[in-house]
C-alpha atoms as a PDB file:
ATOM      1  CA  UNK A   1       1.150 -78.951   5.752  1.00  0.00           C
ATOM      2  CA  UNK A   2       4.380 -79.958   7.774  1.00  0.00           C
ATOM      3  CA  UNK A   3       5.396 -80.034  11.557  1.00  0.00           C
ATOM      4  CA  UNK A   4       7.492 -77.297  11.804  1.00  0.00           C
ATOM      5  CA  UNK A   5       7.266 -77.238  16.344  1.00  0.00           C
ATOM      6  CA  UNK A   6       5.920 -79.075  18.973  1.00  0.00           C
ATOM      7  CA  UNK A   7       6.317 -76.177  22.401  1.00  0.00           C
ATOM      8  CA  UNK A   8       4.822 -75.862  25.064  1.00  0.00           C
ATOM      9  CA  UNK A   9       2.355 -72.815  25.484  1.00  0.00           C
ATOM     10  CA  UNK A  10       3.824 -70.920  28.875  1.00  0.00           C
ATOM     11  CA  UNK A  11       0.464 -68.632  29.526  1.00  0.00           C
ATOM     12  CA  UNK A  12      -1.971 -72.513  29.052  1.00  0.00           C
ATOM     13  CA  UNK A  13       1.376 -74.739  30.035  1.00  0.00           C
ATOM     14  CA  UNK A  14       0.004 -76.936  27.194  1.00  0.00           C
ATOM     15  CA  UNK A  15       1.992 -77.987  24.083  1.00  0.00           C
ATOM     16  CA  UNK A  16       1.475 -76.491  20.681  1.00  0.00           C
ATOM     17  CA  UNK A  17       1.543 -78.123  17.982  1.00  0.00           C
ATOM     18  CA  UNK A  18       2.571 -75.246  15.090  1.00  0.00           C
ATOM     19  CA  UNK A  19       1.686 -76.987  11.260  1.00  0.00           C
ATOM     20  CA  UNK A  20       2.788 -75.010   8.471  1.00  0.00           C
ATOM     21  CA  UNK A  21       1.088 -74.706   4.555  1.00  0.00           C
ATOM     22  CA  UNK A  22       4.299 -76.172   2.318  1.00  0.00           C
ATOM     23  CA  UNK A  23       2.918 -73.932  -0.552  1.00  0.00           C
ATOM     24  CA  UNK A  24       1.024 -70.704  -0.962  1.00  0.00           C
ATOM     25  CA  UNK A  25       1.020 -68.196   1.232  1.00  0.00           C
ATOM     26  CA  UNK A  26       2.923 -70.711   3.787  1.00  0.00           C
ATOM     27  CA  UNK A  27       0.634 -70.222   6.972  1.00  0.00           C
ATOM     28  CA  UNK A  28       1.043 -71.179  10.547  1.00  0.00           C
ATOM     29  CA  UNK A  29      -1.507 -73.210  12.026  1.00  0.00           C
ATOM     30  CA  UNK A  30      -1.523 -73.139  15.643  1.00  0.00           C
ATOM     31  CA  UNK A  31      -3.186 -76.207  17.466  1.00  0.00           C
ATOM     32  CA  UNK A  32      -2.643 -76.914  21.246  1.00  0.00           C
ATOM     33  CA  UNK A  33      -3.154 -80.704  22.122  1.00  0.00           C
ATOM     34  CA  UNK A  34      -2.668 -82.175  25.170  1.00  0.00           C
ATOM     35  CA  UNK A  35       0.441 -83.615  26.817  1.00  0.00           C
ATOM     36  CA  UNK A  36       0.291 -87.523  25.532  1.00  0.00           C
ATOM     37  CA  UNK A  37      -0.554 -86.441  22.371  1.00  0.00           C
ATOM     38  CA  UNK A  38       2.507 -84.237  21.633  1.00  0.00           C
ATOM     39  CA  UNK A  39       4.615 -86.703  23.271  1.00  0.00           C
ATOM     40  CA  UNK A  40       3.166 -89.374  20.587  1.00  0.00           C
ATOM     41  CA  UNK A  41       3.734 -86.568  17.777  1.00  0.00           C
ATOM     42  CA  UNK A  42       7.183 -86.101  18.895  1.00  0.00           C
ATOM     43  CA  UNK A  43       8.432 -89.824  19.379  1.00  0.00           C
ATOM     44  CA  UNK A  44       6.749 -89.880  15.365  1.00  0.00           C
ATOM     45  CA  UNK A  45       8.901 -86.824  14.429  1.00  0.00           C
ATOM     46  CA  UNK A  46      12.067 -88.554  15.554  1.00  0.00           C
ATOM     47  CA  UNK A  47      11.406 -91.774  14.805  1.00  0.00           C
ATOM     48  CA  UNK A  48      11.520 -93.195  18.116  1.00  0.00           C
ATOM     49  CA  UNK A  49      11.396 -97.259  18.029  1.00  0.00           C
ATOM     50  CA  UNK A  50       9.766 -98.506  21.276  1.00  0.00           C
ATOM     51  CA  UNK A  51       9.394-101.877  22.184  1.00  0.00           C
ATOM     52  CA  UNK A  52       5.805-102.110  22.563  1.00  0.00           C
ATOM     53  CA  UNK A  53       3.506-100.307  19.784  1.00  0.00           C
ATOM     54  CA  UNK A  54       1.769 -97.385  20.520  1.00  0.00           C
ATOM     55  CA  UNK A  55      -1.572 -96.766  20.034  1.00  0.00           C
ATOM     56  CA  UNK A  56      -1.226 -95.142  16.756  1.00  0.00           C
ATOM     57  CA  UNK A  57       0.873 -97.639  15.210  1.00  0.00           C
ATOM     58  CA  UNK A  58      -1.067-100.655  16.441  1.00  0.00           C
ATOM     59  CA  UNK A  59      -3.782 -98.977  14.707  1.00  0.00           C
ATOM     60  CA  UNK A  60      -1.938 -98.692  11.910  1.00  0.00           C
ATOM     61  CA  UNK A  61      -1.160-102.344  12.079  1.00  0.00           C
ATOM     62  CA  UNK A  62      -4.154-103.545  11.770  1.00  0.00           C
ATOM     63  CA  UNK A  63      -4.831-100.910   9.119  1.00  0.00           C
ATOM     64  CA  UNK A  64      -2.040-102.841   7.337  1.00  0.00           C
ATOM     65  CA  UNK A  65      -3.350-106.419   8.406  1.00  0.00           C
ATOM     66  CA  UNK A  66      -7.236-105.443   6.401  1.00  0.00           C
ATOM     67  CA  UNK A  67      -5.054-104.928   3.365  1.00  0.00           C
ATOM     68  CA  UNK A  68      -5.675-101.228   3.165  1.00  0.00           C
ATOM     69  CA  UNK A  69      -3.695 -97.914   3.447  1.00  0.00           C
ATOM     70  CA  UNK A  70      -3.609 -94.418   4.697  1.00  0.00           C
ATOM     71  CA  UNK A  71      -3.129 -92.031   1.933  1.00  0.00           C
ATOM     72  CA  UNK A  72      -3.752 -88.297   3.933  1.00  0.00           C
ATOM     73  CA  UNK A  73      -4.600 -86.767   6.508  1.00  0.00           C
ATOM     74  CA  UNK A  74      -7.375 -83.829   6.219  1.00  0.00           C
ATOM     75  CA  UNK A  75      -8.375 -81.128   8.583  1.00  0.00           C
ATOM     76  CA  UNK A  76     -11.465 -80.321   7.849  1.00  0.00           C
ATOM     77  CA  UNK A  77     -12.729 -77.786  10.248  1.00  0.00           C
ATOM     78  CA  UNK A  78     -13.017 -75.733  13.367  1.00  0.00           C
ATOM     79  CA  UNK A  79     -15.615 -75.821  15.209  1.00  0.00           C
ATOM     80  CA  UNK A  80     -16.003 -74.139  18.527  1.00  0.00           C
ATOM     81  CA  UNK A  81     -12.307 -73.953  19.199  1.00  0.00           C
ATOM     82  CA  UNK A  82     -12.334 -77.603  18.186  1.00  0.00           C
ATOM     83  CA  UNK A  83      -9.958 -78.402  15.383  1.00  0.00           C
ATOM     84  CA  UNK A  84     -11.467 -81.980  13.324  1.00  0.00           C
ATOM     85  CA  UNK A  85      -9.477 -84.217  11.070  1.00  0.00           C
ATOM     86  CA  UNK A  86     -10.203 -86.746   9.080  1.00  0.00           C
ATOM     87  CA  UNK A  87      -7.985 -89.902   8.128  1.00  0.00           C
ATOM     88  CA  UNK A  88      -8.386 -90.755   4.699  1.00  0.00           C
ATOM     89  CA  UNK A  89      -7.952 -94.465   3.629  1.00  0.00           C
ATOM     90  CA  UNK A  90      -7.566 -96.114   0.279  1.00  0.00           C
ATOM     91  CA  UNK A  91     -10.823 -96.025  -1.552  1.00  0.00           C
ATOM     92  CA  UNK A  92     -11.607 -93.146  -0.165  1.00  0.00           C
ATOM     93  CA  UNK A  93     -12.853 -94.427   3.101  1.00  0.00           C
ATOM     94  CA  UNK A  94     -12.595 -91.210   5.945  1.00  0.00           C
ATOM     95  CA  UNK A  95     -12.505 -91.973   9.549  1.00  0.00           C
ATOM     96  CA  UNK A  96     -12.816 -88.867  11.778  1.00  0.00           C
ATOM     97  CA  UNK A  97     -10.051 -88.135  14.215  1.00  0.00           C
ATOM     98  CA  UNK A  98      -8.827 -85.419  16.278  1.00  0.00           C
ATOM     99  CA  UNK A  99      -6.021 -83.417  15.000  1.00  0.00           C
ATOM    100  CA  UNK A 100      -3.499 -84.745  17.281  1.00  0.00           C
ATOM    101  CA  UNK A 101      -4.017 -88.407  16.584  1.00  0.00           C
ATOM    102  CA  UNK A 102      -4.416 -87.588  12.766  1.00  0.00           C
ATOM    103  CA  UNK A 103      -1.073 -85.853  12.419  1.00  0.00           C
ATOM    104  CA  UNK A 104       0.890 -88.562  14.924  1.00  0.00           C
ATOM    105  CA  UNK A 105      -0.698 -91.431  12.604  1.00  0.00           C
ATOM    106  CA  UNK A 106       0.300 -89.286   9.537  1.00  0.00           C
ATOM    107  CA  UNK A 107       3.868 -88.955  11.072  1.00  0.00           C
ATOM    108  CA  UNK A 108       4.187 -93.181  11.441  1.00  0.00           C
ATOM    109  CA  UNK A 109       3.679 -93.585   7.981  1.00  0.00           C
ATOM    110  CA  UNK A 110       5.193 -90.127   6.266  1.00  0.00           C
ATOM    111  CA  UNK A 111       1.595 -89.415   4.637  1.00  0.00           C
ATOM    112  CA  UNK A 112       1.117 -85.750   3.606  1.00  0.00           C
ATOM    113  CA  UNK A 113      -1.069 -83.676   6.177  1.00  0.00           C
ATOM    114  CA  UNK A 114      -3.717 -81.189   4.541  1.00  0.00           C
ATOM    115  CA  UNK A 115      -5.915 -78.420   5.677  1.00  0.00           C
ATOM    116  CA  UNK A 116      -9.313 -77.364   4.122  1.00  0.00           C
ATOM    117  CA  UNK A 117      -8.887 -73.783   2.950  1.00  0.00           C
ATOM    118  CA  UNK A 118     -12.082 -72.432   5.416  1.00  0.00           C
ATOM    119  CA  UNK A 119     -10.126 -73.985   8.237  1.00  0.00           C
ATOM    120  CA  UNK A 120      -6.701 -72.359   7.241  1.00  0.00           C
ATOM    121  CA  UNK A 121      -8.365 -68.603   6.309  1.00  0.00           C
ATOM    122  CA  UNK A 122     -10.080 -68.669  10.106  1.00  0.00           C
ATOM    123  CA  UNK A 123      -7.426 -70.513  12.570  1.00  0.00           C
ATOM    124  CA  UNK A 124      -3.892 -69.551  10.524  1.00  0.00           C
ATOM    125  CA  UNK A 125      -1.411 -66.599  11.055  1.00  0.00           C
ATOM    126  CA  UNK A 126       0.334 -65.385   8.047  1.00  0.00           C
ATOM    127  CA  UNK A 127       3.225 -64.233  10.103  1.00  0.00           C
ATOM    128  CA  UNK A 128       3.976 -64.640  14.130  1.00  0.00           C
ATOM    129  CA  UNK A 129       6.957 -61.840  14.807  1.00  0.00           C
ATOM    130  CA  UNK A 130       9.966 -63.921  15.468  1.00  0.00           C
ATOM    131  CA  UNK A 131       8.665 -66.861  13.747  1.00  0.00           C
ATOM    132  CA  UNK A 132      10.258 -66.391  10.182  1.00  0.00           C
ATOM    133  CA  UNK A 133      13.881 -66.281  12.160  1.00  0.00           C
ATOM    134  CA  UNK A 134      13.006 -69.392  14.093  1.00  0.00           C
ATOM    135  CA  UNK A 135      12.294 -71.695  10.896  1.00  0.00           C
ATOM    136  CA  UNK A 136      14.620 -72.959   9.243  1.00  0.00           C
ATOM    137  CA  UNK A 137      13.449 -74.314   5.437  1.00  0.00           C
ATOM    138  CA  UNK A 138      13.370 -78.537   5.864  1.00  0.00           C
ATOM    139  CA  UNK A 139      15.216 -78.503   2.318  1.00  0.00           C
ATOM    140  CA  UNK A 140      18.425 -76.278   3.284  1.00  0.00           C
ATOM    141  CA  UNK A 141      19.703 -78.370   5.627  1.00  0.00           C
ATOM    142  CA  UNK A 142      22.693 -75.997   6.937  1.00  0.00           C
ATOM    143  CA  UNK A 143      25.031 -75.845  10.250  1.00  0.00           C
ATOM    144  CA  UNK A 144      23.292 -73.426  12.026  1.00  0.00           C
ATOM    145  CA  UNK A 145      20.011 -75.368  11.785  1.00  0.00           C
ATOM    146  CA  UNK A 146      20.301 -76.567  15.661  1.00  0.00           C
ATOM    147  CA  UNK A 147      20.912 -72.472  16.257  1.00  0.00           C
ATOM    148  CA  UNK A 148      17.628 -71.792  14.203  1.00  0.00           C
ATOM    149  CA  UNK A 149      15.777 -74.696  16.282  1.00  0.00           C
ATOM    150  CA  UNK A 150      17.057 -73.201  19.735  1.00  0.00           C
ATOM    151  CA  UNK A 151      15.555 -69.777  18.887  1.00  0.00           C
ATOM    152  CA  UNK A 152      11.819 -70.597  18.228  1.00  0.00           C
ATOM    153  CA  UNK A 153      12.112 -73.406  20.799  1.00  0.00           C
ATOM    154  CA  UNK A 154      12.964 -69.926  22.660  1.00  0.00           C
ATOM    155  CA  UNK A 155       9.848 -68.439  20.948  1.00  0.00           C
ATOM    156  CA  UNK A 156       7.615 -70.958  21.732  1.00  0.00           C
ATOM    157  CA  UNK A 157       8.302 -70.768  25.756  1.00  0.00           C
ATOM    158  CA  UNK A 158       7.554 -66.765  25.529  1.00  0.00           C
ATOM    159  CA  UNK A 159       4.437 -67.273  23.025  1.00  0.00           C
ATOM    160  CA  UNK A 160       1.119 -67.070  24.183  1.00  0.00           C
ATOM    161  CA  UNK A 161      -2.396 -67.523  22.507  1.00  0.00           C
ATOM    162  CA  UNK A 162      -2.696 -63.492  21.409  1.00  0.00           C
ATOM    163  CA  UNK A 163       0.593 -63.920  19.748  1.00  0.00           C
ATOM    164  CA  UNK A 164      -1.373 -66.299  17.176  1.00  0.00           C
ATOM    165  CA  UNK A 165      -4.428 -64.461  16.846  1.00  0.00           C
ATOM    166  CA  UNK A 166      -5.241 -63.667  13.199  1.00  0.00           C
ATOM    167  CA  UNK A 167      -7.105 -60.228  13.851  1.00  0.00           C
END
């Protein structure tokens, strides 16, 4: 899975956090977090420096400081409109997490982010009309990619829930 939007849902005015299969049948997973939490995935997307830690990184510190490693992120299900995540350490050792955190820590440390299958055939949209347009593909980096970006930012302010809904 990558980040391919962080918006802000105008029907909930909550951001949406839009994750996207890299392979297969490439679909959109749409998860709405709350406002600290896409502000923490964002400031991860772009690489932000501040001058004090945040949360996720300090965890990740002392992550680092036991010696050990983050090797995924996993979400694992969907349960009553709840999306869960797992972080998945060297040795196999999971911690649970909420999707939010997960993908922020994920972003810190540029760890791959998958979905179970289950979670991805009940939550995910093959297609969202408009969204193909709005994506550009993260390995053809062309000109017009801050054109492409402005258009689904565009879609993302005149999405709402339905516009996601699988059925």
């Amino acid at each position: 899975m990558r980040v391919v939007a962080l918006g802000r849902d105008p029907m909930a005015v909550q951001p949406v956090l839009l994750l996207q299969e890299t392979g297969g049948r490439r679909r959109v997973l749409p998860v709405w977090v709350g406002v600290p939490e896409a502000t923490a995935i964002e400031l991860a997307r772009r690489h932000v420096e501040l001058p004090r830690p945040q949360t996720h990184q300090l965890l990740l510190q002392i992550v680092e400081a036991f010696d050990r490693r983050l090797d995924l992120v996993r979400i694992t299900m969907l349960r009553d409109s709840v999306f869960h995540a797992e972080l998945v350490f060297d040795a196999e050792t999971r911690v649970s997490a909420r999707v939010s955190d997960a993908v922020a820590v994920a972003l810190h440390v540029d760890v791959p982010i998958e979905a179970e299958d289950a979670v991805l055939d009940e939550a995910a949209v093959a297609e969202v009309a408009g969204l193909a347009e709005a994506l550009a593909d993260e390995d053809e980096e062309a000109p017009e990619e801050s054109e492409e970006v402005e258009r689904f930012r565009r879609f993302l302010d005149s999405a709402s829930p339905e516009d996601f809904d699988p059925s």
